[in-house]
Protein backbone atom coordinates (compact mmCIF):
# COMPACT_ATOMS: atom_id res chain seq x y z
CA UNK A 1 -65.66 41.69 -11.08
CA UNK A 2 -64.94 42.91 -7.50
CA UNK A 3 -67.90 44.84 -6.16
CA UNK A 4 -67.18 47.86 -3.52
CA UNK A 5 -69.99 50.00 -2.37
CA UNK A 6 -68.61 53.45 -1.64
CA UNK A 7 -69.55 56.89 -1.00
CA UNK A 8 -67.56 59.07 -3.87
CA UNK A 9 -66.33 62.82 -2.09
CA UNK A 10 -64.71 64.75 -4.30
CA UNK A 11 -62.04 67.33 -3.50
CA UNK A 12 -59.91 69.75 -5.49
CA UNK A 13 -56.03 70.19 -5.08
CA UNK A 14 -53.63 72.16 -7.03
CA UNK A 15 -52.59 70.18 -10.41
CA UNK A 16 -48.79 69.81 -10.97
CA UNK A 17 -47.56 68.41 -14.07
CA UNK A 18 -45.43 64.96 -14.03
CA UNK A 19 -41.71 64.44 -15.23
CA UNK A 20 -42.98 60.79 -16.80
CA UNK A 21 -45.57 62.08 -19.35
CA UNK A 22 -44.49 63.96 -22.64
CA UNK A 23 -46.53 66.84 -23.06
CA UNK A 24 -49.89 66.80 -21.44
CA UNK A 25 -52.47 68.10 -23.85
CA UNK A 26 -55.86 67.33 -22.75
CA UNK A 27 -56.46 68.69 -18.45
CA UNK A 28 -60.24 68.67 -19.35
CA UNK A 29 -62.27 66.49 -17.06
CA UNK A 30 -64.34 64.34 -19.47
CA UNK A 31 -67.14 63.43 -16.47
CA UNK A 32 -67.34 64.89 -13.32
CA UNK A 33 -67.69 62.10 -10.15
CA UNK A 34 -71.08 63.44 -8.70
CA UNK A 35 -70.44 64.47 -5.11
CA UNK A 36 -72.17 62.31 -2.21
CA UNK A 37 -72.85 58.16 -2.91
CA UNK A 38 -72.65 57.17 -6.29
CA UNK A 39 -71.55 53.82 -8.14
CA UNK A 40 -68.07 53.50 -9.40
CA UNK A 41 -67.70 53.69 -13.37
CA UNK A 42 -66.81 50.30 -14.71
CA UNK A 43 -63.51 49.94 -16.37
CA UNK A 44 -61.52 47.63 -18.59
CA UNK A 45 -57.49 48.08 -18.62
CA UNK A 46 -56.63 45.22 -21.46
CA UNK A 47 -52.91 43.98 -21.93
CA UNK A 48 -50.99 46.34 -23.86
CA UNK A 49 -49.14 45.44 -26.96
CA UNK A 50 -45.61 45.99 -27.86
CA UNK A 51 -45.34 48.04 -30.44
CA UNK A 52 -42.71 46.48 -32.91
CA UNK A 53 -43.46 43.29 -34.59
CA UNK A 54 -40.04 41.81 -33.97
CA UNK A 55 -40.28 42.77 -29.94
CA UNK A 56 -37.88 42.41 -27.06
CA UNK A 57 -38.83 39.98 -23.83
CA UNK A 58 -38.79 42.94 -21.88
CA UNK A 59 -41.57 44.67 -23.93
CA UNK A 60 -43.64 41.39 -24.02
CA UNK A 61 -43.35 41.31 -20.10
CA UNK A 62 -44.05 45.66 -20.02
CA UNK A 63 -46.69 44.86 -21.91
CA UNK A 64 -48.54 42.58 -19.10
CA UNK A 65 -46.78 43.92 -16.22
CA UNK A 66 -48.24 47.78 -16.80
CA UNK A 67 -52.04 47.40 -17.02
CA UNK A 68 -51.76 44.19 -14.01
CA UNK A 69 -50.57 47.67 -11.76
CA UNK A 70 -52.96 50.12 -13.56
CA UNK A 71 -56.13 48.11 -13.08
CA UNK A 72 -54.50 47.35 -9.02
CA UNK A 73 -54.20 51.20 -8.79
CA UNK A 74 -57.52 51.71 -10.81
CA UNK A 75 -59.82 49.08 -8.32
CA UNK A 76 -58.03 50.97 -4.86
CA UNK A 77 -59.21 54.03 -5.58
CA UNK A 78 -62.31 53.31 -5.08
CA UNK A 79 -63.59 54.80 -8.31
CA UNK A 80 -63.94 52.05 -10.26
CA UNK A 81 -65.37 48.50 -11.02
CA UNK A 82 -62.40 47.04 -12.44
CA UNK A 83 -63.63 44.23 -15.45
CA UNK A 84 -61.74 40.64 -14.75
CA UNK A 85 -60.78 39.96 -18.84
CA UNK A 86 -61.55 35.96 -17.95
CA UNK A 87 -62.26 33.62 -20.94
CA UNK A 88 -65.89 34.80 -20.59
CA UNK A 89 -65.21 38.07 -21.45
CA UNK A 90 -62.64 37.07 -23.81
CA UNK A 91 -64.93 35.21 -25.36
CA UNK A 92 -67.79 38.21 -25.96
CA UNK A 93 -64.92 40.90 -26.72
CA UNK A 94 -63.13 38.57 -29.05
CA UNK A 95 -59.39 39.67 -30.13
CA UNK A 96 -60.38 43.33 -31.03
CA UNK A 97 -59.65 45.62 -27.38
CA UNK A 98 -61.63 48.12 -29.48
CA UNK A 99 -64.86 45.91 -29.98
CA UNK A 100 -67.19 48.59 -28.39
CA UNK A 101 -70.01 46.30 -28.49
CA UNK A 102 -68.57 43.62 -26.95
CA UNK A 103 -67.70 45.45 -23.94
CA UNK A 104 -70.77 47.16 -23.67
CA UNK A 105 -72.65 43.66 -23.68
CA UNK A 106 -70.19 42.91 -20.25
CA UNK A 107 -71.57 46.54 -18.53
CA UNK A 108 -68.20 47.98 -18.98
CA UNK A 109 -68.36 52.02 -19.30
CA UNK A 110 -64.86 52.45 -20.51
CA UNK A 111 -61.69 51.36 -21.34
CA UNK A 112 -58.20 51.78 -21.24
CA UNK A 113 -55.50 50.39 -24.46
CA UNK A 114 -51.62 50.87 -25.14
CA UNK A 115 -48.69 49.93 -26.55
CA UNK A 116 -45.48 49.56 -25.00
CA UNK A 117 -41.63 50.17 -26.75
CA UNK A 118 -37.94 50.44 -25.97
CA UNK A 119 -36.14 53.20 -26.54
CA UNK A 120 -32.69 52.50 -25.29
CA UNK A 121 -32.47 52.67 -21.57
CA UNK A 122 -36.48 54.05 -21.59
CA UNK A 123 -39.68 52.36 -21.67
CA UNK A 124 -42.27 54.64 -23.68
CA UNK A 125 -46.00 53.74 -23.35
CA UNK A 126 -48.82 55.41 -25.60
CA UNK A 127 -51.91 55.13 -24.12
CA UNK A 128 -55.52 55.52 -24.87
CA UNK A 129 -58.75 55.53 -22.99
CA UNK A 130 -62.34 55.21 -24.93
CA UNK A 131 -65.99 55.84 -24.24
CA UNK A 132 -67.58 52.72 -24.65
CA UNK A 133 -71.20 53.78 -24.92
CA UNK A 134 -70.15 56.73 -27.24
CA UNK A 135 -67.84 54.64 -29.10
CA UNK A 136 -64.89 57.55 -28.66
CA UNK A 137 -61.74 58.07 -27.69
CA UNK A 138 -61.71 60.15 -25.12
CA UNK A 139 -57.70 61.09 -24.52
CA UNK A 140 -54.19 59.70 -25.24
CA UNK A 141 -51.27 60.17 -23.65
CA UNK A 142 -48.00 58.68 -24.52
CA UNK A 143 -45.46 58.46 -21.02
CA UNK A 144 -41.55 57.54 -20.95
CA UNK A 145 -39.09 56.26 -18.03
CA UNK A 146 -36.27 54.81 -17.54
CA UNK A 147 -36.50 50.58 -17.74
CA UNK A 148 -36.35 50.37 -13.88
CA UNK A 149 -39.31 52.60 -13.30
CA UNK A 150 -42.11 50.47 -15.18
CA UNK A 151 -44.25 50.60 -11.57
CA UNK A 152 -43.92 54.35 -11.45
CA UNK A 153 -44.87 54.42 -15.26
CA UNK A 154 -47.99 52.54 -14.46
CA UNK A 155 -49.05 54.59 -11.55
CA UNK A 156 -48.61 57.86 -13.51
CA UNK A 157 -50.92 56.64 -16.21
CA UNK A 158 -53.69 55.56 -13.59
CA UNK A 159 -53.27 58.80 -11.56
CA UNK A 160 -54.19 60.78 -14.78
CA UNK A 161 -57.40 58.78 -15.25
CA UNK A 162 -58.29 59.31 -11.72
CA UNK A 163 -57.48 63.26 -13.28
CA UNK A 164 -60.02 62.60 -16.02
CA UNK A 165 -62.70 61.55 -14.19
CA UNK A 166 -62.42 63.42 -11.11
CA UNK A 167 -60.35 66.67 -11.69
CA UNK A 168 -57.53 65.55 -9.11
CA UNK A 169 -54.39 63.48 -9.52
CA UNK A 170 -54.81 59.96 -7.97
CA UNK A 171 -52.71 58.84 -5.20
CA UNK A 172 -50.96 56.22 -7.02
CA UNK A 173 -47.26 57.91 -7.18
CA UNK A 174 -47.58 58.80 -3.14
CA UNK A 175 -45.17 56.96 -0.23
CA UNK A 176 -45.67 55.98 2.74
CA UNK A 177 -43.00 56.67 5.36
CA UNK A 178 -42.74 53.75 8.48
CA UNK A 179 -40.36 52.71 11.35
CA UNK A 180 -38.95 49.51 10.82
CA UNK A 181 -36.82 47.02 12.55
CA UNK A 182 -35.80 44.48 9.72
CA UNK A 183 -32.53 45.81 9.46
CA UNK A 184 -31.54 45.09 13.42
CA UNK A 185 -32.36 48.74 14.30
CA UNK A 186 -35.86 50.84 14.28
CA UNK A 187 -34.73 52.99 11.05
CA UNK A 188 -36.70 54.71 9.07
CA UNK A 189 -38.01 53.55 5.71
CA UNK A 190 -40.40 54.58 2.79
CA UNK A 191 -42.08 52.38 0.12
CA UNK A 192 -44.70 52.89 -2.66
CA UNK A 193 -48.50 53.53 -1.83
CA UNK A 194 -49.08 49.88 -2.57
CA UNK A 195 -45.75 48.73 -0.73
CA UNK A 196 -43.47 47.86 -3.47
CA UNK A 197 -39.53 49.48 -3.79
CA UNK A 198 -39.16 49.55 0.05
CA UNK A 199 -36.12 51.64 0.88
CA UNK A 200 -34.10 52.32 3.97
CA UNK A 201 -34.16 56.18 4.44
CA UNK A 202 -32.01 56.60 7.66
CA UNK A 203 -29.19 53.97 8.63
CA UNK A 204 -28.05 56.17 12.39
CA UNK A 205 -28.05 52.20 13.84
CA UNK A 206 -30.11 53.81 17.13
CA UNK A 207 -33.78 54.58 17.86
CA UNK A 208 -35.45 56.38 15.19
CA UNK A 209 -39.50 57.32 15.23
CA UNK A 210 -42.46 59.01 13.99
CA UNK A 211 -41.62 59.93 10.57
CA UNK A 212 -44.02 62.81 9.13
CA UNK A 213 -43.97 63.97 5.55
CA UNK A 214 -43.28 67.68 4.81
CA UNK A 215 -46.53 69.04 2.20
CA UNK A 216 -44.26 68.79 -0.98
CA UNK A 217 -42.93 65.29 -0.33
CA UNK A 218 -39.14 66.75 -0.54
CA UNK A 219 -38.38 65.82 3.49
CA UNK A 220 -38.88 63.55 6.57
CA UNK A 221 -39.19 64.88 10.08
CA UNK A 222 -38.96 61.83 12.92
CA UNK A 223 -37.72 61.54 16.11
CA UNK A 224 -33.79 60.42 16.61
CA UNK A 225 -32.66 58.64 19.93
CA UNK A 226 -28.78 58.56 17.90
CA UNK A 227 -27.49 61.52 20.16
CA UNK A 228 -28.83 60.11 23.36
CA UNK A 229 -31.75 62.34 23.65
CA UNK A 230 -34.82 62.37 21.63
CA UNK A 231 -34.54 64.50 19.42
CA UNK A 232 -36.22 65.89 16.53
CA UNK A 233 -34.20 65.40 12.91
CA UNK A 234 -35.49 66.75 9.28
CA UNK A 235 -33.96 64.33 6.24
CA UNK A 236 -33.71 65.71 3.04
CA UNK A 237 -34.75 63.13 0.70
CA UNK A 238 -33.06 64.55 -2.87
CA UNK A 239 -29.58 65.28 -0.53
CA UNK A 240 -29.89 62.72 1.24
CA UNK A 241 -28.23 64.34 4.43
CA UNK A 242 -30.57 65.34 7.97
CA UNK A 243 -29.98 67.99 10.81
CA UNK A 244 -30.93 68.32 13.94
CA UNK A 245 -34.11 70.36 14.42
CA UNK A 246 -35.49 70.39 17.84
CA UNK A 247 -32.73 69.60 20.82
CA UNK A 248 -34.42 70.85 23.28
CA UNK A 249 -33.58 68.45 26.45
CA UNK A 250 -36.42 65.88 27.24
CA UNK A 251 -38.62 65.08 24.49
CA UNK A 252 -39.08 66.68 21.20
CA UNK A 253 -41.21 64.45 19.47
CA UNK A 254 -44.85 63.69 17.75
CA UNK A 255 -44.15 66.52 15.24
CA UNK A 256 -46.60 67.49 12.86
CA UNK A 257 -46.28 69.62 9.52
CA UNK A 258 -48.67 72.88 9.12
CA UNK A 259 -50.21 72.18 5.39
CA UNK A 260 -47.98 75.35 3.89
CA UNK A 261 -45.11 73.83 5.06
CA UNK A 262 -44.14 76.72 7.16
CA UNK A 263 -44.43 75.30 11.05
CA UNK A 264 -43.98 72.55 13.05
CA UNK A 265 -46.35 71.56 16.08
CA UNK A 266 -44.42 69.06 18.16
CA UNK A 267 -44.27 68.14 21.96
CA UNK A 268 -41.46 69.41 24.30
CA UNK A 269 -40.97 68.71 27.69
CA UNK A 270 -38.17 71.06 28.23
CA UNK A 271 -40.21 72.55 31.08
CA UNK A 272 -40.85 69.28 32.95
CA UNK A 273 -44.35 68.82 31.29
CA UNK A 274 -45.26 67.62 27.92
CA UNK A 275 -47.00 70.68 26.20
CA UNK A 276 -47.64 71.31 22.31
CA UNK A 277 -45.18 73.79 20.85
CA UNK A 278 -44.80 75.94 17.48
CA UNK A 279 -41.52 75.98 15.56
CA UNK A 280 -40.99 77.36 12.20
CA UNK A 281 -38.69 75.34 9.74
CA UNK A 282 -35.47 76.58 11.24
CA UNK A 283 -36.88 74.83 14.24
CA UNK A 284 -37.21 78.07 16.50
CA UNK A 285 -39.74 78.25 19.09
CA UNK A 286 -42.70 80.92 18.22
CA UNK A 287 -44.79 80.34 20.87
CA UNK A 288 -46.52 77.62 23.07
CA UNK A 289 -49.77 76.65 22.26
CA UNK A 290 -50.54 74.76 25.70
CA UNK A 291 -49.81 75.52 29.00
CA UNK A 292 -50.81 73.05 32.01
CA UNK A 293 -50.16 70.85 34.34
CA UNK A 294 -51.94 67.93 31.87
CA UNK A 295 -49.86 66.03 29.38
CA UNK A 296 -50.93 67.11 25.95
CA UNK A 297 -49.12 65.25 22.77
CA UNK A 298 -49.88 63.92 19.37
CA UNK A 299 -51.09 67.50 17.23
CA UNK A 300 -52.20 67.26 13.83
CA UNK A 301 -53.54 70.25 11.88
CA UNK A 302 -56.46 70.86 9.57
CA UNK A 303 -56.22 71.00 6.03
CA UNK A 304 -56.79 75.12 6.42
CA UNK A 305 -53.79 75.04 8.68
CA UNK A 306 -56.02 76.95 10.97
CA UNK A 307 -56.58 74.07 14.00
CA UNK A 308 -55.02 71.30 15.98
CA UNK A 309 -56.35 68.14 17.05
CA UNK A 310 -54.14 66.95 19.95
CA UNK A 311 -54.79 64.63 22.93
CA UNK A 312 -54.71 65.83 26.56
CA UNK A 313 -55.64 63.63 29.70
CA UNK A 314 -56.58 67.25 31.58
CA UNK A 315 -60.06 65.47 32.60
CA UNK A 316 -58.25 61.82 33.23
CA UNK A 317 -58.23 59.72 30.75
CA UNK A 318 -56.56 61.15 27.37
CA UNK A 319 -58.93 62.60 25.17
CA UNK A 320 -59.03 64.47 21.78
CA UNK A 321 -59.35 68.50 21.77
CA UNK A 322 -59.21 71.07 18.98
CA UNK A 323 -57.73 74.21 19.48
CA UNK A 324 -56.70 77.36 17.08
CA UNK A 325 -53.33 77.42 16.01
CA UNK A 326 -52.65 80.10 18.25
CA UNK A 327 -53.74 77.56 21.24
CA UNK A 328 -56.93 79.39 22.12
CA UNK A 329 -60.59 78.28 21.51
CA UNK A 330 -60.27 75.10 22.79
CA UNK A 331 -63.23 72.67 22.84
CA UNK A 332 -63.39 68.56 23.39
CA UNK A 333 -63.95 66.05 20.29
CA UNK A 334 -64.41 62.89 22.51
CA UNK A 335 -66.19 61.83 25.52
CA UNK A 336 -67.05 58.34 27.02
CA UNK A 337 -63.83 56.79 25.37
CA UNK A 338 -61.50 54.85 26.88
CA UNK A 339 -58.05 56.40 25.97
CA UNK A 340 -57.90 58.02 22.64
CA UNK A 341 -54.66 59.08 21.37
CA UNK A 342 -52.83 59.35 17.67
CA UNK A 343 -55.07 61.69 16.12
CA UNK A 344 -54.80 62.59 12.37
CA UNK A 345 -57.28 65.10 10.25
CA UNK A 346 -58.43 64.19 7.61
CA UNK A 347 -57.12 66.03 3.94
CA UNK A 348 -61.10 66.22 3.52
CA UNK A 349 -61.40 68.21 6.72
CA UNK A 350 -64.81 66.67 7.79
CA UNK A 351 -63.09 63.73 10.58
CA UNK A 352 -60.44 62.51 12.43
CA UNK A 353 -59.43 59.19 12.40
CA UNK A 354 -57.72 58.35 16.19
CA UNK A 355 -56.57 55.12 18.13
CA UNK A 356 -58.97 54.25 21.43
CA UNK A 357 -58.30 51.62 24.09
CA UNK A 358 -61.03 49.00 23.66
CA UNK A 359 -61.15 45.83 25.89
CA UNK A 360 -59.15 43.48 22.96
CA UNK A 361 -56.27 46.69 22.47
CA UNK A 362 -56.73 49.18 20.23
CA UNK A 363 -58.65 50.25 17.36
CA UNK A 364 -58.96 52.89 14.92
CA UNK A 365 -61.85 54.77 14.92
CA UNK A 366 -62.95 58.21 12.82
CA UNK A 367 -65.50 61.29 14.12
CA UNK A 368 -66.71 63.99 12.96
CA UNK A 369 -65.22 67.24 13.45
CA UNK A 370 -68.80 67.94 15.21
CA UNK A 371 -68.25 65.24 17.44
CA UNK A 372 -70.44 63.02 15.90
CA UNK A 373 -71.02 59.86 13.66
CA UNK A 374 -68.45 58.34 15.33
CA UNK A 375 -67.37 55.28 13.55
CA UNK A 376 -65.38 52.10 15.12
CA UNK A 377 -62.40 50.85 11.34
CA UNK A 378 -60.86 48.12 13.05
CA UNK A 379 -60.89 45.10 15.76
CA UNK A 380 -59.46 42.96 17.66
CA UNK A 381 -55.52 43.58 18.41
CA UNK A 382 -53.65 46.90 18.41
CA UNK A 383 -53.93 48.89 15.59
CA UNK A 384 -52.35 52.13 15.94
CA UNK A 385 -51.26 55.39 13.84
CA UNK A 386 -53.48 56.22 11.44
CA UNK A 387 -52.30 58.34 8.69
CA UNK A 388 -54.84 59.51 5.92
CA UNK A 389 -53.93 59.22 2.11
CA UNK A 390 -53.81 62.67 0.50
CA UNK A 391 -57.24 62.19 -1.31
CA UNK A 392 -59.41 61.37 2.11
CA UNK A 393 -60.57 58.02 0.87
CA UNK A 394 -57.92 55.19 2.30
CA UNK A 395 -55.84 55.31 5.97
CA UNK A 396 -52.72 53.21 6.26
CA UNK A 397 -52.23 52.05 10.01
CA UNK A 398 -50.17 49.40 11.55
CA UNK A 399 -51.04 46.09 13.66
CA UNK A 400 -49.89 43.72 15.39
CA UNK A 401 -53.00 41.01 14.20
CA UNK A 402 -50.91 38.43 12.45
CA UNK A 403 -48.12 38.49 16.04
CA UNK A 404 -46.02 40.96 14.73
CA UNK A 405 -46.54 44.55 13.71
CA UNK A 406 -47.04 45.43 10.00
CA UNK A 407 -48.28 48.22 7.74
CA UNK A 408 -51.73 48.14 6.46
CA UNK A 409 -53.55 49.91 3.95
CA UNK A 410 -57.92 50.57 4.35
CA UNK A 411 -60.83 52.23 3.15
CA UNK A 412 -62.17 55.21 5.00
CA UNK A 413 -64.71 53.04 6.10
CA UNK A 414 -63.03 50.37 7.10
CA UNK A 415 -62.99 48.10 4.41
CA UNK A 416 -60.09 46.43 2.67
CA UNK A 417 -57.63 46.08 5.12
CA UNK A 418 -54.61 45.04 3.94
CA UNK A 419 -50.43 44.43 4.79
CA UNK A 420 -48.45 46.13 2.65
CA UNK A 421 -45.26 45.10 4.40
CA UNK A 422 -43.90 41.80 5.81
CA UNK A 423 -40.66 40.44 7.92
CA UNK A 424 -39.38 42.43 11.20
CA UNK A 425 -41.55 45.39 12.99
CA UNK A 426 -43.06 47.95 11.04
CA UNK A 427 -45.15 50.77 12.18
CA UNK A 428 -45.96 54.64 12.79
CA UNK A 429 -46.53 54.88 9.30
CA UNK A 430 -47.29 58.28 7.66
CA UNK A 431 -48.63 58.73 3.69
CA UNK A 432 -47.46 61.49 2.03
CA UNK A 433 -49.39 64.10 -0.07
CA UNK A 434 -49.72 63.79 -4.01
């Protein structure tokens, strides 16, 4: 059993039903996660089993392959004690997944059952997740996809008992956006959450950068060097064709989505000075947020849409401010840091996680919107563009630790730090929402 000691904050989104499940009858949250610390419910995900006697290879291998990713989903979230079925626990439980007493002798709280079929070119799954204590059932569910989609199967099914316990979706179906070099030329590329079904997004054979997901998941915004200039380019994902956005000459770059979806903060330095700018989604200018003879770059806004955290260097050294999104009310986040740049609010809206220069490179640290409780995530190397996961508990980053620079995946805290990519240079990473 892995052990994680976390502090469970609970949030509430907007529930949107998904293609893969047929009908979804029960929305109810069975037990609330308490708000503040609290320890993780303990879980058991046992193999499925195929559903027909006289079963097909691939069903024997769906029937392994979906609960390995459900219980990997399942222990990142950081909701659960995911059970290790060893040959001790085999051993108590026995060959009935339903022996409630059995599990309850191991500490496990509840846990999760299916059975996997074909149907033609679709894999259907009917899942079912029991009480153990009680002795109930507390929901099924039965899910469908097409044969090449068994890892977006399984992440459906954990992200709706992340729903059942907490009253959101989990993060499990998200991407994460990054910059990478493995094809000869920094392109643009998204994979899963976890890293898996990496695909090459933009193939313009130039400079491509900062990639930032639009609120509904639907588009890319990143920085193109393929017309000489950088400019700023929006891809639609389901079209699969991009446009030029921002042209403005000098830079148009560091953009940054409003929550709604409506505007665009990005840097321009069409009047000789980098300064923070407003477009809409057309990409016209509404107004100019600052104004100074200080370089100001890398906005993010709050969750409310109402704020942006940017970085300025008007006292020196760069430094984080907040200001209204109508670039008034400005006030300083950070003070006796060495260069602080790259930061990104959190979907919570309590910190911001941001990169400072520390004497081994740089490191990701989070404060409070206050200004205080500041916390130091990584060190030792560079580690660079945070990007918080839509639910406020993980950060994917990149770093250049192992000699190269990859995509990582931690807690909000720090722990867990792990690559989720490997082979050329990969980095400026952004997660998208739910």
């Amino acid at each position: 059993m892995k052990l994680k000691k976390i502090a469970i904050l609970v949030f509430s989104i907007l529930f949107s039903l998904i293609d893969l499940k047929i009908g979804f009858a029960q929305t109810e949250v069975y037990v609330k996660m308490p708000v503040g610390g609290s320890e993780p419910l303990d879980i058991a995900v046992t193999d499925f089993s195929p559903k027909k006697k006289g079963f097909s290879a691939d069903e024997k291998s769906w029937s392994v392959q979906i609960p390995q990713i459900v219980r990997a989903d399942l222990d990142f979230s950081l909701l659960f004690y995911v059970t290790e079925i060893d040959s001790f626990a085999r051993s108590v439980v026995g060959a009935d997944p339903l022996n409630f007493d059995g599990w309850f002798k191991l500490g496990v709280q509840m846990v999760l059952s299916g059975e996997v079929e074909q149907k033609g070119d679709e894999i259907k799954a009917d899942v079912s997740l029991y009480d153990v204590v009680k002795s109930k059932k507390i929901y099924s569910e039965s899910y469908k996809t097409s044969s090449d989609n068994v890892r977006g199967l399984a992440h459906t099914i954990s992200d709706d008992v992340v729903l059942k316990f907490t009253g959101d979706k989990g993060i499990f179906n998200t991407r994460i956006a990054f910059v990478s070099s493995r094809s000869g030329n920094k392109e643009i590329h998204i994979c899963d959450y976890d890293g898996f079904n990496v695909k090459k997004v933009t193939a313009d054979k130039s400079i491509d950068l900062s990639p930032r997901w639009s609120p509904d998941g639907k588009k890319i915004i990143y920085t193109s060097y393929k017309k000489g200039n950088p400019d700023l380019w929006i891809r639609d994902l389901q079209t699969g064709t991009d446009q030029v956005l921002s042209a403005q000459a000098g830079l148009n770059s560091a953009a940054s989505w409003s929550p709604d979806g409506k505007y665009i903060s990005l840097v321009l330095s069409k009047g000789g000075n980098p300064d923070i700018y407003l477009l809409d989604q057309s990409g016209k200018i509404i107004r100019r947020l600052t104004n100074s003879s200080a370089i100001a770059s890398s906005p993010s806004f709050s969750p409310n849409g109402k704020e942006i955290v940017y970085t300025s260097d008007k006292t020196g050294l760069p430094q984080l401010y907040v200001m209204d999104n109508q670039g008034s009310n400005v006030r300083r986040l950070t003070y006796d840091l060495d260069y602080c740049d790259s930061p990104a609010w959190s979907p919570k809206g309590d910190k911001v996680a941001f990169v400072v220069r520390t004497s081994s490179g740089f490191d990701i640290y989070t404060i409070e919107v206050t200004g205080q409780n500041l916390r130091r995530l990584t060190y030792g190397s560079n580690n660079e563009n945070p990007s918080w996961s839509t639910d406020g508990y993980h950060l994917v980053f990149s770093s250049d630790r192992t000699g190269r620079h990859e995509v990582y995946t931690m807690d909000w805290d720090g722990q867990n730090q792990k690559a989720i990519t490997s082979g050329g240079e990969n980095y400026n990473p952004s997660w998208s929402g739910r």
